[in-house]
Protein backbone atom coordinates (compact mmCIF):
# COMPACT_ATOMS: atom_id res chain seq x y z
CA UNK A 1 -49.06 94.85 22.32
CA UNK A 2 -51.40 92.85 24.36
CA UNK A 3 -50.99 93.40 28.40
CA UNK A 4 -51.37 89.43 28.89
CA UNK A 5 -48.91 88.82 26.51
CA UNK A 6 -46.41 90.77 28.67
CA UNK A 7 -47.47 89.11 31.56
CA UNK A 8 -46.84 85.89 29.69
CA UNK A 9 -43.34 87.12 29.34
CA UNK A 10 -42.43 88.01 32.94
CA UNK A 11 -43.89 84.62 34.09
CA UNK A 12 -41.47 82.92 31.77
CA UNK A 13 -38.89 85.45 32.77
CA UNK A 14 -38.66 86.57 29.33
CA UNK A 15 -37.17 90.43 29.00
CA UNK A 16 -39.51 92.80 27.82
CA UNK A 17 -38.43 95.73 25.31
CA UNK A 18 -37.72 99.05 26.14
CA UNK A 19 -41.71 100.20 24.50
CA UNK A 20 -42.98 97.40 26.40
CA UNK A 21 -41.48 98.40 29.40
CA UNK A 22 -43.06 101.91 28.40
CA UNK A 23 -46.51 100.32 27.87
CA UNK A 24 -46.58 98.80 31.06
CA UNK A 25 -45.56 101.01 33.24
CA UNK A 26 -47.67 103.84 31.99
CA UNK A 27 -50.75 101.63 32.16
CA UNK A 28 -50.08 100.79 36.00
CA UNK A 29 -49.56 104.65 36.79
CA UNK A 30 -52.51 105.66 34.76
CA UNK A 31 -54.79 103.09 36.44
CA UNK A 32 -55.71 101.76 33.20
CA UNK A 33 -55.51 98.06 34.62
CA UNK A 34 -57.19 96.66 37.66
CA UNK A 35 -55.48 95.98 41.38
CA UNK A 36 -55.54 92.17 40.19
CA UNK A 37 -53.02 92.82 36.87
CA UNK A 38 -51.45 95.02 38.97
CA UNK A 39 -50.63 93.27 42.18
CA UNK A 40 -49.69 90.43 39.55
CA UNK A 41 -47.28 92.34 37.35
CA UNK A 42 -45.32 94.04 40.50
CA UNK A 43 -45.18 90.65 41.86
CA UNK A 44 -43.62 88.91 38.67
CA UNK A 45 -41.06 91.60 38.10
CA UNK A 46 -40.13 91.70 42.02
CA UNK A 47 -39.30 87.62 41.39
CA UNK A 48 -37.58 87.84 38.36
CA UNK A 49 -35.14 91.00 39.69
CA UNK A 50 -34.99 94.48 39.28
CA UNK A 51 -32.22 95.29 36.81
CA UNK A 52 -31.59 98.73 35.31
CA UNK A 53 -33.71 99.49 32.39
CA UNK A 54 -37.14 98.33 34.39
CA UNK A 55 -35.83 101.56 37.05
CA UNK A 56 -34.51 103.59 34.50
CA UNK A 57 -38.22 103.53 32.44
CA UNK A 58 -40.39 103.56 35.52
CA UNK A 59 -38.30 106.78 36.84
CA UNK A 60 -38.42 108.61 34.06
CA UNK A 61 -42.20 108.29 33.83
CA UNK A 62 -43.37 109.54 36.72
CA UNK A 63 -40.44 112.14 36.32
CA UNK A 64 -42.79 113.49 33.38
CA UNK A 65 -45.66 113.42 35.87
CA UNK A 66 -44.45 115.22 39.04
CA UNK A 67 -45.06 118.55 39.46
CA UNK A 68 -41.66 120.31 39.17
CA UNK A 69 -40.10 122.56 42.03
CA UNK A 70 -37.62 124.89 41.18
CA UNK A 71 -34.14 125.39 43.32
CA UNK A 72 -30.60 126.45 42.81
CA UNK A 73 -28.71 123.83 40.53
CA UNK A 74 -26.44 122.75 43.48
CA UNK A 75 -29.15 121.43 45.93
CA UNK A 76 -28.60 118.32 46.85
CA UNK A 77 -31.00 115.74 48.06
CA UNK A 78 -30.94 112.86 51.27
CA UNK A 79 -33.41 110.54 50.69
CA UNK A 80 -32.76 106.97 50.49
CA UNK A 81 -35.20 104.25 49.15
CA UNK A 82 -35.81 102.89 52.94
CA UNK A 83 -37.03 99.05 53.06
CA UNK A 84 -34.45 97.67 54.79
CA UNK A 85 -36.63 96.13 57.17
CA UNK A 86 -34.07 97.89 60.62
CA UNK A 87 -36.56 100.26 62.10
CA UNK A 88 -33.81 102.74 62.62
CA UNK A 89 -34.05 106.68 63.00
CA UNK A 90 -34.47 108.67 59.87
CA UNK A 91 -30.93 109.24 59.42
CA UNK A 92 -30.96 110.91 56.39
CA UNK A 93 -33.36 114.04 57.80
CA UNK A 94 -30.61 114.31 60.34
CA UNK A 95 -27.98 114.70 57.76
CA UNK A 96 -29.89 117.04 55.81
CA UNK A 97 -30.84 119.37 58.52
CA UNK A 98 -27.00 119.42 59.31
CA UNK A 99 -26.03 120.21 55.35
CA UNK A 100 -28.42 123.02 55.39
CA UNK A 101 -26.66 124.39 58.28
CA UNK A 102 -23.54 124.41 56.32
CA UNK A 103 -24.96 126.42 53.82
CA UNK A 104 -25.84 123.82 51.48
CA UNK A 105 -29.25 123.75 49.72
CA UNK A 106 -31.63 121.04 50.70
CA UNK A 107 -34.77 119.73 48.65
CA UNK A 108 -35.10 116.97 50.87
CA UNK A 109 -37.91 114.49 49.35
CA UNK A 110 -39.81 112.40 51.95
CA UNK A 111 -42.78 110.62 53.50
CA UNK A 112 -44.44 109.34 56.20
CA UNK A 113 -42.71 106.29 58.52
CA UNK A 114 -42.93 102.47 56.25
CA UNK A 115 -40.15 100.37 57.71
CA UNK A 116 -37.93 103.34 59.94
CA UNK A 117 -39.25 104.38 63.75
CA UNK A 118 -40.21 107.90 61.81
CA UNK A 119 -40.42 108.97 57.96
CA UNK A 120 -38.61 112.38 57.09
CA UNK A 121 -42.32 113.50 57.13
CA UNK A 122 -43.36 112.30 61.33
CA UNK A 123 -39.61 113.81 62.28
CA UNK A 124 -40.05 117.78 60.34
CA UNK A 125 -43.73 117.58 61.45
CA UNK A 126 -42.49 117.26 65.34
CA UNK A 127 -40.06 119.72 64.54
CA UNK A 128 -42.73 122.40 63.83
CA UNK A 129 -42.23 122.13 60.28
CA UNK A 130 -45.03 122.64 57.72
CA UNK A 131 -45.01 119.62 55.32
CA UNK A 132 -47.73 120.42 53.59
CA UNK A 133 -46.30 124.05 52.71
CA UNK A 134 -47.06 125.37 48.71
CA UNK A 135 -44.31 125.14 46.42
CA UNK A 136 -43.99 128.95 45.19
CA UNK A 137 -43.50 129.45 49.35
CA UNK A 138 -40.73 126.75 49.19
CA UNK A 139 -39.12 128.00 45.90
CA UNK A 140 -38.58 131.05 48.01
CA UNK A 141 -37.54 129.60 51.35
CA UNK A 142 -34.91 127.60 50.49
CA UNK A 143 -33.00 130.44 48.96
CA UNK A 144 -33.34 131.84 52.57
CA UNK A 145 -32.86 128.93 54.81
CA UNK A 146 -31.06 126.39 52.67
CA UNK A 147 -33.89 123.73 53.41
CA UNK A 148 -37.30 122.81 52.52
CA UNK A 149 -39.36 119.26 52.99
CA UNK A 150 -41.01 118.23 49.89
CA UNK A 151 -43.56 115.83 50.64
CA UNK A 152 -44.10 112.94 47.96
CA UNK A 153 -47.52 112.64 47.91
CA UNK A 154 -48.31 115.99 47.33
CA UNK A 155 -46.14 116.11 44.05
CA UNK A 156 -46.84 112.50 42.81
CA UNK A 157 -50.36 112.10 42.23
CA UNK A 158 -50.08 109.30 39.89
CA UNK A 159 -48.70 107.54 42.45
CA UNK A 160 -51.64 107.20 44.42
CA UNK A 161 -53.39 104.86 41.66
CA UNK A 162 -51.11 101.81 42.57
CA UNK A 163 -50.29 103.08 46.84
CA UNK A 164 -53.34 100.20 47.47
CA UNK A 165 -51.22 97.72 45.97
CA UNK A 166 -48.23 98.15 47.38
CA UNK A 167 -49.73 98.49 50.89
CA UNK A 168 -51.27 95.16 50.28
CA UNK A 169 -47.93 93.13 48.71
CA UNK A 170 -45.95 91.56 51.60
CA UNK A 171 -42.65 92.89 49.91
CA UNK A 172 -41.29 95.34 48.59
CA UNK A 173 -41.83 96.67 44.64
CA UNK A 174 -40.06 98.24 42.19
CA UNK A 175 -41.79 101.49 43.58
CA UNK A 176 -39.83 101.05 46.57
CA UNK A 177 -36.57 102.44 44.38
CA UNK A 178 -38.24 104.96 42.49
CA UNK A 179 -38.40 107.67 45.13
CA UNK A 180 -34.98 109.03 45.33
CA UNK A 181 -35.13 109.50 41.21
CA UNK A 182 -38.29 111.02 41.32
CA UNK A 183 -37.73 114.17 43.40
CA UNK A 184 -39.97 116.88 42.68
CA UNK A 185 -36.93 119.61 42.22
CA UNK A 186 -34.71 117.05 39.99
CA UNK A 187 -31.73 117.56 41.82
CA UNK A 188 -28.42 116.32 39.83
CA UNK A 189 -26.44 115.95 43.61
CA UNK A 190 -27.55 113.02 45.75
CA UNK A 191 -26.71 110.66 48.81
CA UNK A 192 -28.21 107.41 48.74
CA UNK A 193 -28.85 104.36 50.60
CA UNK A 194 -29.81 100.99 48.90
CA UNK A 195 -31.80 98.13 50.53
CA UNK A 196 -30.40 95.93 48.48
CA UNK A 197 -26.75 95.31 47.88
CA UNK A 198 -27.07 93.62 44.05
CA UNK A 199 -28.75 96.79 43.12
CA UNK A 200 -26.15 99.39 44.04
CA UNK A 201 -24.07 99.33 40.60
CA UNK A 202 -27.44 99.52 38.90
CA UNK A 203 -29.19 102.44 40.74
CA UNK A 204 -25.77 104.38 40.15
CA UNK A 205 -25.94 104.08 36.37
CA UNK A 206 -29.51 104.53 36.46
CA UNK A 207 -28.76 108.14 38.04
CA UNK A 208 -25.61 108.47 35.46
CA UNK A 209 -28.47 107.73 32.88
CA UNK A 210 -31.11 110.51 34.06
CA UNK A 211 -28.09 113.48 34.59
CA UNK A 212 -26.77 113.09 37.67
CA UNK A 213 -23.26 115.24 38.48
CA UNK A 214 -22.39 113.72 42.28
CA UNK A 215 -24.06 110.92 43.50
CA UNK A 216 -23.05 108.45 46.36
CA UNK A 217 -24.85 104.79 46.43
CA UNK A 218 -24.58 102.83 49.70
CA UNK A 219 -25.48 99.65 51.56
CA UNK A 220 -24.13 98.68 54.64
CA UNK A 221 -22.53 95.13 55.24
CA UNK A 222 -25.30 94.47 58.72
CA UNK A 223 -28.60 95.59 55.71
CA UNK A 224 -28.61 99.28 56.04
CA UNK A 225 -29.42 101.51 53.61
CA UNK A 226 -26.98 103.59 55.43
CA UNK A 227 -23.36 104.46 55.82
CA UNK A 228 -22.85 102.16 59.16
CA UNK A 229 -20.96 103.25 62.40
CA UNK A 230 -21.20 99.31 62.97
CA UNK A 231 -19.73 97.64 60.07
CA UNK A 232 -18.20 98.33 56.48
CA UNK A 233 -20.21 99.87 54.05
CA UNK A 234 -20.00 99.79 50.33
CA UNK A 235 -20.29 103.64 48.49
CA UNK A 236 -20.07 103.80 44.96
């Protein structure tokens, strides 16, 4: 398989097989094609939709990439994908601060501030919070305080090789969905907000696909990838 003739086929909006998917995606995350391919193959795909299997390959991936953090089998995770353009407060660090003081245990996966006043990672860090903390300490600590921060860049280095591109691309990527599947303690209990609407019934089988037991998948009527106060929301 030639990389041009894939490209080929997403500028004709032409499907691509599951092992060209594969090919692809592993060459963008391994760096082993320049900014220019890249910036055009994110672009291409981003125009022609993102459906299920294009998530479903790219998440599981980088899920063989990450480096793993172990927690009890019930945490659950908060983080939403983000991108939906309404600068509001990270919501979903709220929640999870509140969950852990019910007792529930909290891997909550996060970074810095993109579209939101303040990423998971600016709100813990005012809180006193070390986000940069080692993983055997957090293994530990959550079994004690029900939360700990895990902080994607630390636990996604193949990540960085395409974070120049997407900086760069006036909209968002397929990489903008990938972080709630990809977190570092592969939790099977999530909450979820969705930028995007169209893509709620695919993100929720792409999470039946990769394990999941409980999941909820939301987008707000007013664009939030929250559950609104405002306006109806759809969960699924």
């Amino acid at each position: 398989m030639n990389i041009k003739n894939l490209i080929a086929k997403l500028i004709h909006n032409k499907d691509l097989s599951d092992s060209e998917l594969n090919l692809l995606f592993n060459k963008i995350i391994n760096a082993e094609i320049n900014e220019n391919l890249i910036s055009a193959i994110l672009t291409l795909i981003t125009r022609n939709g993102f459906n299920y299997k294009y998530i479903l390959i790219a998440a599981k991936i980088l899920r063989r990439k990450l480096i793993k953090v172990k927690v009890p089998k019930n945490s659950i995770d908060t983080c939403g994908t983000g991108g939906d353009g309404k600068h509001t407060l990270n919501i979903s660090t709220a929640a999870a601060i509140v969950l852990a003081g019910l007792g529930v245990n909290v891997a909550k996966h996060g970074n810095r501030s993109i579209t939101s006043k303040c990423g998971s990672a600016d709100v813990l860090e005012k809180l006193g919070i070390n986000i940069l903390e080692n993983k055997k300490n957090l293994e530990k600590k959550i079994k004690k305080e029900n939360f700990i921060f895990l902080f994607a860049p630390h636990y996604h280095l193949a990540m960085k090789n395409v974070s120049t591109v997407r900086k760069n691309l006036p909209f968002k990527t397929i990489f903008n969905l990938l972080g709630p599947l990809i977190n570092p303690a592969l939790v099977k209990r999530q909450i979820i907000g969705i930028f995007d609407k169209k893509l709620l019934i695919p993100y929720i089988n792409v999470l039946k696909s990769l394990g999941h037991k409980k999941a909820w998948v939301f987008h707000s009527n007013e664009g939030l990838d929250e559950i609104s106060i405002f306006n109806k929301t759809k969960v699924y």
